[in-house]
Protein backbone atom coordinates (compact mmCIF):
# COMPACT_ATOMS: atom_id res chain seq x y z
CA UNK A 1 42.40 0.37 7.56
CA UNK A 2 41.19 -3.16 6.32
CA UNK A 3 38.28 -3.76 3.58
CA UNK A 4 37.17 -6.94 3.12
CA UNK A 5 35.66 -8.01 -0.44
CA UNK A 6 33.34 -11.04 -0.62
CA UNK A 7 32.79 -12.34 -3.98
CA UNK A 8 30.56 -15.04 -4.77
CA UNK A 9 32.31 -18.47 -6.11
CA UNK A 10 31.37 -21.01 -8.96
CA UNK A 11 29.95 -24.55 -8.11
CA UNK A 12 33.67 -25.85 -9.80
CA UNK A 13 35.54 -23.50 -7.69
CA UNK A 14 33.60 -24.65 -4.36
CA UNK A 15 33.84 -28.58 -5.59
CA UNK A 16 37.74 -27.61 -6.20
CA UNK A 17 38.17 -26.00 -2.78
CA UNK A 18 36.21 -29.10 -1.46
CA UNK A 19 39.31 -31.68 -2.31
CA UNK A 20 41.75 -29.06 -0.77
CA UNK A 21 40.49 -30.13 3.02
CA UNK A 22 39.92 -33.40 5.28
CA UNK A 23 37.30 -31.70 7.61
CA UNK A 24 34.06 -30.19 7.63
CA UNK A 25 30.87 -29.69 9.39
CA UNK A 26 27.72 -31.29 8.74
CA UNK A 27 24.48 -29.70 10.06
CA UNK A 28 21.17 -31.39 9.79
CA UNK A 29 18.37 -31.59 12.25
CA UNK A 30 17.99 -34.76 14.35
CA UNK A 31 14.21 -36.58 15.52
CA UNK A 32 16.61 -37.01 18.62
CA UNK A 33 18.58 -34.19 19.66
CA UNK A 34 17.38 -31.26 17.33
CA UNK A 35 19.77 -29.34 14.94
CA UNK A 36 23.27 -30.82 14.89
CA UNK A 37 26.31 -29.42 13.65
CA UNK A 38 28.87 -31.83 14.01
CA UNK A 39 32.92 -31.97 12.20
CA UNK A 40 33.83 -34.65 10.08
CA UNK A 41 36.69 -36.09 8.10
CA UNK A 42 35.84 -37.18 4.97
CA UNK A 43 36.81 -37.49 1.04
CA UNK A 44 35.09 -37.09 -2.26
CA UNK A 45 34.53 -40.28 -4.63
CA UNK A 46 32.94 -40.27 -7.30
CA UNK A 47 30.88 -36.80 -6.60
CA UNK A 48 29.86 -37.52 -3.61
CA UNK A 49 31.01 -36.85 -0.26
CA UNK A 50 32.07 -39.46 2.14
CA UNK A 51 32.01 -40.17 5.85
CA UNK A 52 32.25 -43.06 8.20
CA UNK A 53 30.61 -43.41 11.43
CA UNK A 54 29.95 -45.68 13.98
CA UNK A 55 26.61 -47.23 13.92
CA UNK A 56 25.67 -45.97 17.25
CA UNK A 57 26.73 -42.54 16.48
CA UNK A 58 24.09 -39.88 16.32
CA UNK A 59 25.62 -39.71 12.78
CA UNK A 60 24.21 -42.96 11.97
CA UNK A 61 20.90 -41.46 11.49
CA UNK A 62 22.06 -39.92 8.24
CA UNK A 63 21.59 -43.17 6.49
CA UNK A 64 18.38 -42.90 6.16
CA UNK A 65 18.23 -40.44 3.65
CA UNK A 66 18.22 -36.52 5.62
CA UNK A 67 18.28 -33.46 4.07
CA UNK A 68 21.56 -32.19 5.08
CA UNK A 69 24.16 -29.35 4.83
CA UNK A 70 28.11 -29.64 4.38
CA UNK A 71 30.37 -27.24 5.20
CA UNK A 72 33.84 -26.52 4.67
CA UNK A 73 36.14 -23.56 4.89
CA UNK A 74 39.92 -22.45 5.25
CA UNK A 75 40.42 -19.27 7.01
CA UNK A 76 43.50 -17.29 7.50
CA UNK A 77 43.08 -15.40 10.54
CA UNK A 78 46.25 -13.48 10.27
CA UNK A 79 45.22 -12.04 7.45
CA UNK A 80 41.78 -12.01 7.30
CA UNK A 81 41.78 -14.11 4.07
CA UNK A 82 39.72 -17.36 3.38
CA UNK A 83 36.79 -19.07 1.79
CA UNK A 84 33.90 -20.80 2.77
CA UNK A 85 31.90 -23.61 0.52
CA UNK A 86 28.32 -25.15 1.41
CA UNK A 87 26.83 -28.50 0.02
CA UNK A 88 23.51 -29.40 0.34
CA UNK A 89 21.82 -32.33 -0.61
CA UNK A 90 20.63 -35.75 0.64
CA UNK A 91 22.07 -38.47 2.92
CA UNK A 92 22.37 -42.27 2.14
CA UNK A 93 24.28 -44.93 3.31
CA UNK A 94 26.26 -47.17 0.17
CA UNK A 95 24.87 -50.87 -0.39
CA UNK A 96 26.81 -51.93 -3.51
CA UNK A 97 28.80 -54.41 -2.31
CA UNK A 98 31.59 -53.01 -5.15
CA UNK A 99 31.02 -49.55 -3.64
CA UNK A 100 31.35 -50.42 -0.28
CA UNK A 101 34.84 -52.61 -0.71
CA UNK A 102 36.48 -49.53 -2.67
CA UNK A 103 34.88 -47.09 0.05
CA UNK A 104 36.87 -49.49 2.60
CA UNK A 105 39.89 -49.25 0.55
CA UNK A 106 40.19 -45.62 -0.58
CA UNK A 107 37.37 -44.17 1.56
CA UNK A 108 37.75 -41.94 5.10
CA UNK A 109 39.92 -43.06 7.15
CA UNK A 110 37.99 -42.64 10.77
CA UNK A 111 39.83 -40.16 13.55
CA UNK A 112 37.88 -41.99 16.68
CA UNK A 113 38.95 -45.40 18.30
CA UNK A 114 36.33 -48.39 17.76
CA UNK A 115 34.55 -49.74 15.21
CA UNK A 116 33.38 -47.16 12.15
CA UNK A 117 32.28 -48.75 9.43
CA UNK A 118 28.83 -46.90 8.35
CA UNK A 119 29.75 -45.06 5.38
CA UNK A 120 27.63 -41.77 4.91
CA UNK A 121 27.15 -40.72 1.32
CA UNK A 122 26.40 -37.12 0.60
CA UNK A 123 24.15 -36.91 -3.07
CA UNK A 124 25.19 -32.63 -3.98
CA UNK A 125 22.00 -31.02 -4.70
CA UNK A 126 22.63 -26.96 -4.49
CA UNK A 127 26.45 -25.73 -4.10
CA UNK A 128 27.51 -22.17 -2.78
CA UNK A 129 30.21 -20.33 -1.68
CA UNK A 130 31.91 -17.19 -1.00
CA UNK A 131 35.40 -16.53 -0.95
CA UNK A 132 36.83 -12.89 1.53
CA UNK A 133 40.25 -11.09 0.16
CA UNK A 134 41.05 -8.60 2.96
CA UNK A 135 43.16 -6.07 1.70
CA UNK A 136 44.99 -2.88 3.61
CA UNK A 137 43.94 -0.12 1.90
C-alpha cells in the first residue's frame, strides 16, 4: 500500500526549487480569450521571473501589468514523488535600457521560431508550495 504525505514548503525552499527548472505555467485571465494557462521557459534575475514573447502573442498582454499566477513543479511519476511551487504577483514588461541589454544577454532564451523580444517580468507577491513523499508502507 502507498501513503502519500504532503507537507507544506517555505517561500526559500519554493524560490530554491524555482532555479531547479526551465518551464512553467502561467495562468492569468485574458480581456480576450478568458483564463489562460499557458507553459513557458523562463529564468530568474534579480527576483523576478523572466519570459520572452512575441509581441503578437496572447502573452504580450502581460505587459501591462496583470495579476498573474506562476507555476512550476517536478513530478516523479514512478514513484509518486514531487513538488509543486506557485508565484503570484504582478506582470510588467522591463524599460531600463541597462535591464533590457542584460535581459538580452543572460535572459530566456525563446523555444519558438520568429522574433521574441518582449520580455515579461514577474514582481513575487505571495509564494506557496507543497512538496508529496510517497512512501510504501
Amino acid at each position: 500500500m502507498h501513503e502519500g504525505m504532503f507537507a507544506a514548503l517555505d517561500p526559500e525552499d519554493c524560490r530554491a526549487l524555482l532555479r531547479t527548472q526551465e518551464v512553467g505555467r502561467v495562468a492569468w485571465t485574458s480581456p480576450a480569450a478568458g483564463l489562460l494557462i499557458l507553459p513557458v521557459n523562463y529564468v530568474v534575475r534579480d527576483g523576478l521571473v523572466v519570459f520572452r514573447t512575441s509581441r503578437e502573442s496572447v502573452l504580450a498582454e502581460l505587459g501591462d501589468e496583470r495579476e498573474i499566477s506562476f507555476q512550476v513543479d517536478d513530478i516523479d511519476v514512478s514513484t509518486g514523488n514531487g513538488w509543486s511551487v506557485m508565484f503570484q504577483g504582478v506582470s510588467s514588461t522591463p524599460t531600463s535600457p541597462a535591464q533590457l541589454e542584460a535581459l538580452r544577454v543572460d535572459g530566456p532564451m525563446p523555444w519558438a521560431m520568429g522574433d521574441r523580444d518582449l520580455f515579461i517580468t514577474l514582481q513575487v507577491r505571495e509564494i506557496s508550495g507543497r512538496v508529496v513523499d510517497r512512501q510504501e508502507k
